[in-house]
C-alpha atoms as a PDB file:
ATOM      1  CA  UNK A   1      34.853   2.314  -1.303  1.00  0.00           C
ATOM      2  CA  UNK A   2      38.213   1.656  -2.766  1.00  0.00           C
ATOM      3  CA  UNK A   3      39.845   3.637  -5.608  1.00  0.00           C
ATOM      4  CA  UNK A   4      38.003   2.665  -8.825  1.00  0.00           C
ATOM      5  CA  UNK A   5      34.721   0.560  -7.105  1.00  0.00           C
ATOM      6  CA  UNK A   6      31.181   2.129  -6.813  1.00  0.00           C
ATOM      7  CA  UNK A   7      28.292   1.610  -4.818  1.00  0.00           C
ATOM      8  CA  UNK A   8      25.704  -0.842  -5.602  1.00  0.00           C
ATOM      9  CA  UNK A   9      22.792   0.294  -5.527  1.00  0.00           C
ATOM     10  CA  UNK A  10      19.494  -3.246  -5.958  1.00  0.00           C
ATOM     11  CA  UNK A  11      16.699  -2.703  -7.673  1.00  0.00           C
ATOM     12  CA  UNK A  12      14.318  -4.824  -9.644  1.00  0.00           C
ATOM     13  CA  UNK A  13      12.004  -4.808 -13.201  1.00  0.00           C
ATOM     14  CA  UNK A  14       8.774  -4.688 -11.163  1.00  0.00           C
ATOM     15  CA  UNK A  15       6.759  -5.955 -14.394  1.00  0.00           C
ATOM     16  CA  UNK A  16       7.289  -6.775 -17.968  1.00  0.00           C
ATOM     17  CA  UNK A  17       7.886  -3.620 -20.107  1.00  0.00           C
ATOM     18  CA  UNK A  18       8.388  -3.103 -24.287  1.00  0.00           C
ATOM     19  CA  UNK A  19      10.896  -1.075 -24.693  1.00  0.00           C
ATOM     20  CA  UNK A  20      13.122   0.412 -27.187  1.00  0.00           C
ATOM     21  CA  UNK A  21      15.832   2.740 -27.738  1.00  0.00           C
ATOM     22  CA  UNK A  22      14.997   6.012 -26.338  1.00  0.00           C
ATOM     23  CA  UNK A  23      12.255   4.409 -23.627  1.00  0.00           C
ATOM     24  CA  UNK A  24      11.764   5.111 -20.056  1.00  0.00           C
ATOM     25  CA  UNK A  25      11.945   1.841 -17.974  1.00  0.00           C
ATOM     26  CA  UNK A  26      10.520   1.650 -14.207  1.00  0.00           C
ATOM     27  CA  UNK A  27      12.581  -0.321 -11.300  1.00  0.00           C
ATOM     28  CA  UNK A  28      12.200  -0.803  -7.713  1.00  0.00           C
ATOM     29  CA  UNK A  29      14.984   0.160  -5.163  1.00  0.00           C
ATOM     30  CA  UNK A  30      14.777  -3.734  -3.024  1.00  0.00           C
ATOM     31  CA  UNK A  31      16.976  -1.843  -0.419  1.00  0.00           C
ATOM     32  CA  UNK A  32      17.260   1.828   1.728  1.00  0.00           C
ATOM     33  CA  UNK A  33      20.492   3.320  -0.112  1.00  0.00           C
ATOM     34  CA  UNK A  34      21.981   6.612   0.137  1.00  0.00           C
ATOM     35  CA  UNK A  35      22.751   8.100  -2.885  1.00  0.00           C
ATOM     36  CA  UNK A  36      24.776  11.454  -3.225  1.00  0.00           C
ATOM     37  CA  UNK A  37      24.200  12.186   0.566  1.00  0.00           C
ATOM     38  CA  UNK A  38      20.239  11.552  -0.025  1.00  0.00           C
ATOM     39  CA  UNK A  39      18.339   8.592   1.718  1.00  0.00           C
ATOM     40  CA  UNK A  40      16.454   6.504  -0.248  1.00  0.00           C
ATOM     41  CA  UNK A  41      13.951   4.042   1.143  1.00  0.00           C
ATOM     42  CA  UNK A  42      13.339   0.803  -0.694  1.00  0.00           C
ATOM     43  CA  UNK A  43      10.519   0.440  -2.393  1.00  0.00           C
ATOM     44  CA  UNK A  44      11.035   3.745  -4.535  1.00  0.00           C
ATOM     45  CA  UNK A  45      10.319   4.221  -7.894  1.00  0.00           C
ATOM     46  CA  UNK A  46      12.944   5.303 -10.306  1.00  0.00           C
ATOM     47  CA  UNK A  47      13.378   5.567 -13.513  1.00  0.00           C
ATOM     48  CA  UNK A  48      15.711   5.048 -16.516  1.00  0.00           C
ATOM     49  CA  UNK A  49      16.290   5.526 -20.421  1.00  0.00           C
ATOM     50  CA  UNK A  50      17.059   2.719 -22.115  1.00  0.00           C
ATOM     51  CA  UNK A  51      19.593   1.878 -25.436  1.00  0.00           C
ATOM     52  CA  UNK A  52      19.323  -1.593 -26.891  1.00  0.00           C
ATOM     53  CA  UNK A  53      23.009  -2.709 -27.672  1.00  0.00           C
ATOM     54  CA  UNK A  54      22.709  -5.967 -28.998  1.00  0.00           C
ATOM     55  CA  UNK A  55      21.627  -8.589 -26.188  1.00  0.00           C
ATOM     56  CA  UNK A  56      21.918  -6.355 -23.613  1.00  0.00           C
ATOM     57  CA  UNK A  57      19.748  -2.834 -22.041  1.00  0.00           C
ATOM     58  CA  UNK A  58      21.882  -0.279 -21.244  1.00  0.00           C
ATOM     59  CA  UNK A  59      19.979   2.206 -18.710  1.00  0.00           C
ATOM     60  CA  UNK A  60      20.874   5.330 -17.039  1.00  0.00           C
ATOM     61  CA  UNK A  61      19.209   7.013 -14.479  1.00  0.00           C
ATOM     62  CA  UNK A  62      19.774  10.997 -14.455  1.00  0.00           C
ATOM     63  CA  UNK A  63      17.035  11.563 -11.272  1.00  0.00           C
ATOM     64  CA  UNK A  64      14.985  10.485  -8.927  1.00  0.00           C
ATOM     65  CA  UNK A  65      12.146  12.025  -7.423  1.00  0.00           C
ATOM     66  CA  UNK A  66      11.640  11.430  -3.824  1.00  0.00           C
ATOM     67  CA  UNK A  67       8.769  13.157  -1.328  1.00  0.00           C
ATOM     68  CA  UNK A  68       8.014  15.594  -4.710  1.00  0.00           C
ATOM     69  CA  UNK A  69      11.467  16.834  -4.804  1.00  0.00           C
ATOM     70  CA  UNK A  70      14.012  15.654  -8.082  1.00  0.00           C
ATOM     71  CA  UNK A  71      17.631  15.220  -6.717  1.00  0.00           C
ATOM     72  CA  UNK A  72      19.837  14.817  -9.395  1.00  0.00           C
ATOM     73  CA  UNK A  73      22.380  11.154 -10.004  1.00  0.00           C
ATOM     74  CA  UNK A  74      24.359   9.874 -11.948  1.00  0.00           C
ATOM     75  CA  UNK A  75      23.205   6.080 -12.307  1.00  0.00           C
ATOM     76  CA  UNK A  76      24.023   3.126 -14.451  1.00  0.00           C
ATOM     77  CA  UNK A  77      22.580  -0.657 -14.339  1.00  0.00           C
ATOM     78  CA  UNK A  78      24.582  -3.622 -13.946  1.00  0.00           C
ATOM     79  CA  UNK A  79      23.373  -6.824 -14.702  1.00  0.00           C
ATOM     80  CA  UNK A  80      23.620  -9.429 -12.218  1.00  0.00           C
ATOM     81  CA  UNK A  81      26.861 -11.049 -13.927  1.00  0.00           C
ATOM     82  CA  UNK A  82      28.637  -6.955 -13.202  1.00  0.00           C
ATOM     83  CA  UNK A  83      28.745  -6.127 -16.540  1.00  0.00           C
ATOM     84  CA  UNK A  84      26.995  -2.754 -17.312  1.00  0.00           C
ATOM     85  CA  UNK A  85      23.616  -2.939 -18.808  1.00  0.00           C
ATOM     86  CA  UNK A  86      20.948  -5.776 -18.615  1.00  0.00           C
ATOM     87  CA  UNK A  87      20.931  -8.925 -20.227  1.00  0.00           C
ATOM     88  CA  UNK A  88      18.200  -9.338 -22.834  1.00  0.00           C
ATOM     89  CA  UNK A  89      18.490 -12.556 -24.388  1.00  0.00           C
ATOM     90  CA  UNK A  90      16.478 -12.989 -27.821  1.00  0.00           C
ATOM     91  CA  UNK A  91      15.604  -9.702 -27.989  1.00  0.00           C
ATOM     92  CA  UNK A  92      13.121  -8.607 -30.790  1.00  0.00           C
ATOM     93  CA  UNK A  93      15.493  -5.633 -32.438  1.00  0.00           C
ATOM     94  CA  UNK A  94      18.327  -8.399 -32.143  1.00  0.00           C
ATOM     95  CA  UNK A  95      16.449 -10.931 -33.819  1.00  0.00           C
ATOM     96  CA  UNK A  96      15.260  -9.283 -36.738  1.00  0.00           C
ATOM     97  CA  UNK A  97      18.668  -7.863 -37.439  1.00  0.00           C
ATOM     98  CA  UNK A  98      19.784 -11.457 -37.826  1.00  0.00           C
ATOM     99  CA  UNK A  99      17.043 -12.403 -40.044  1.00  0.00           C
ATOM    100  CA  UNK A 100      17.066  -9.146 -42.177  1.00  0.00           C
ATOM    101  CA  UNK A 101      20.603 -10.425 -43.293  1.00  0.00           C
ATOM    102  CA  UNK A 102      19.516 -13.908 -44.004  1.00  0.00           C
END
């Protein structure tokens, strides 16, 4: 990696989910990655908290628990146009702030 770039690591929503602020939100690794010196295989489980801010999910991912051990990350989403957090178009909390001030 360059100065200033970080590692992508892909993973998908494997089904819907509600969520709001505070929430835990499941994805799917959809790749082997190694992650602080730790292989991960795809297919794994891990987890984030979510914030809602405005249309898009912000998640980080503080953990991830692999063979029954937790090894410690430091993780953020990116959507799939690189900015950080996941778009969320009409969301519900979005929507009734705009018709609240109607």
């Amino acid at each position: 990696n360059g100065q200033g770039q970080q590692a992508v690591v892909k993973a998908l929503v494997p089904e819907t989910q509600s969520l709001i602020d505070g929430s835990i939100i499941k994805l799917i690794l959809t790749e082997d990655v190694l992650v602080n010196a730790i292989a991960i295989p795809a297919g794994t489980s891990v987890y984030g908290k979510c914030l809602i801010q405005g249309s898009r999910l912000s998640v980080t991912i503080q953990s991830i628990l692999i063979n029954g051990k937790l090894f410690p990350v430091s993780l953020v989403a990116i959507g799939a146009d690189g900015m950080q957090g996941l778009y969320i178009p009409g969301n519900v909390k979005q929507e009734v702030m705009q018709e609240g001030s109607n």
